[in-house]
Protein backbone atom coordinates (compact mmCIF):
# COMPACT_ATOMS: atom_id res chain seq x y z
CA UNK A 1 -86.93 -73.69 42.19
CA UNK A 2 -85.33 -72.76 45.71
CA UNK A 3 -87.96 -74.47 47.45
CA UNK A 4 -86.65 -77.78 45.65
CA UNK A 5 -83.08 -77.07 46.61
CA UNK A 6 -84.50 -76.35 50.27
CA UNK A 7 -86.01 -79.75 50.48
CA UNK A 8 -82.89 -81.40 49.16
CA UNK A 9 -80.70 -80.01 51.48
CA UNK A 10 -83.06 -81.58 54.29
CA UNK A 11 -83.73 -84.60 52.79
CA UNK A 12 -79.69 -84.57 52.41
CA UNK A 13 -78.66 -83.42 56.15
CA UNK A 14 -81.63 -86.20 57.14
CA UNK A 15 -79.95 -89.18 55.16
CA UNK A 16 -76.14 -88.00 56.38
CA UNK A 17 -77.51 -88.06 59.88
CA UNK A 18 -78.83 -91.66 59.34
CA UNK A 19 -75.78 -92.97 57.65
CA UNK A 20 -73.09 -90.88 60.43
CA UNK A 21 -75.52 -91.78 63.91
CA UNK A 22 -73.63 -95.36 63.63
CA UNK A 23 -70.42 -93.89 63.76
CA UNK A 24 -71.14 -90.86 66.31
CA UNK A 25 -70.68 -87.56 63.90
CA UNK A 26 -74.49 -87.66 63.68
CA UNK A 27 -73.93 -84.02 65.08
CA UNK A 28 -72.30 -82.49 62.13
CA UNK A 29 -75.58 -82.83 59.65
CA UNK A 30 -77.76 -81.81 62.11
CA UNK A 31 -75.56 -78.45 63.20
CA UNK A 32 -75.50 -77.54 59.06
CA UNK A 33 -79.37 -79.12 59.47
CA UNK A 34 -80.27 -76.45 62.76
CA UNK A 35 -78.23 -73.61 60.55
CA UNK A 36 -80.09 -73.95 57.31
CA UNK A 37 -83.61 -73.65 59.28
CA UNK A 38 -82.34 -70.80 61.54
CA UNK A 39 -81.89 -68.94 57.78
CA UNK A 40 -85.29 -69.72 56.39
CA UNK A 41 -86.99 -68.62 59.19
CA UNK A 42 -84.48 -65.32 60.02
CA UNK A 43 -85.43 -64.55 56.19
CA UNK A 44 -89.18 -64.94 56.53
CA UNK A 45 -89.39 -62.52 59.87
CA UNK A 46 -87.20 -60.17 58.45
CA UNK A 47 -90.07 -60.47 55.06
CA UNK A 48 -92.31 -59.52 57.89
CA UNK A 49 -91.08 -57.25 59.05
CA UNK A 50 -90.42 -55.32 56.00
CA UNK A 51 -94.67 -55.92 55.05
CA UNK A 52 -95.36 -53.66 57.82
């Protein structure tokens, strides 16, 4: 089930930055966009991490 939510948070931030490019905020989805990966891949190192 969170994997769903994770790809429709993407596919969301991805279709806000289409829509917002034309009227220059196309920054603003991809910031919450860069955020949301920097989280999914802090949690899978720190899954690592905790393995070994």
């Amino acid at each position: 089930m969170g994997q769903y939510i994770y790809y429709i948070l993407v596919l969301a931030c991805l279709i806000g930055t289409f829509f917002l490019y034309n009227q220059q905020l196309a920054a603003i989805p991809l910031l919450l966009l860069s955020l949301v990966l920097f989280y999914v891949a802090y949690k899978k190192a720190t899954k690592l991490k905790n393995k070994k």
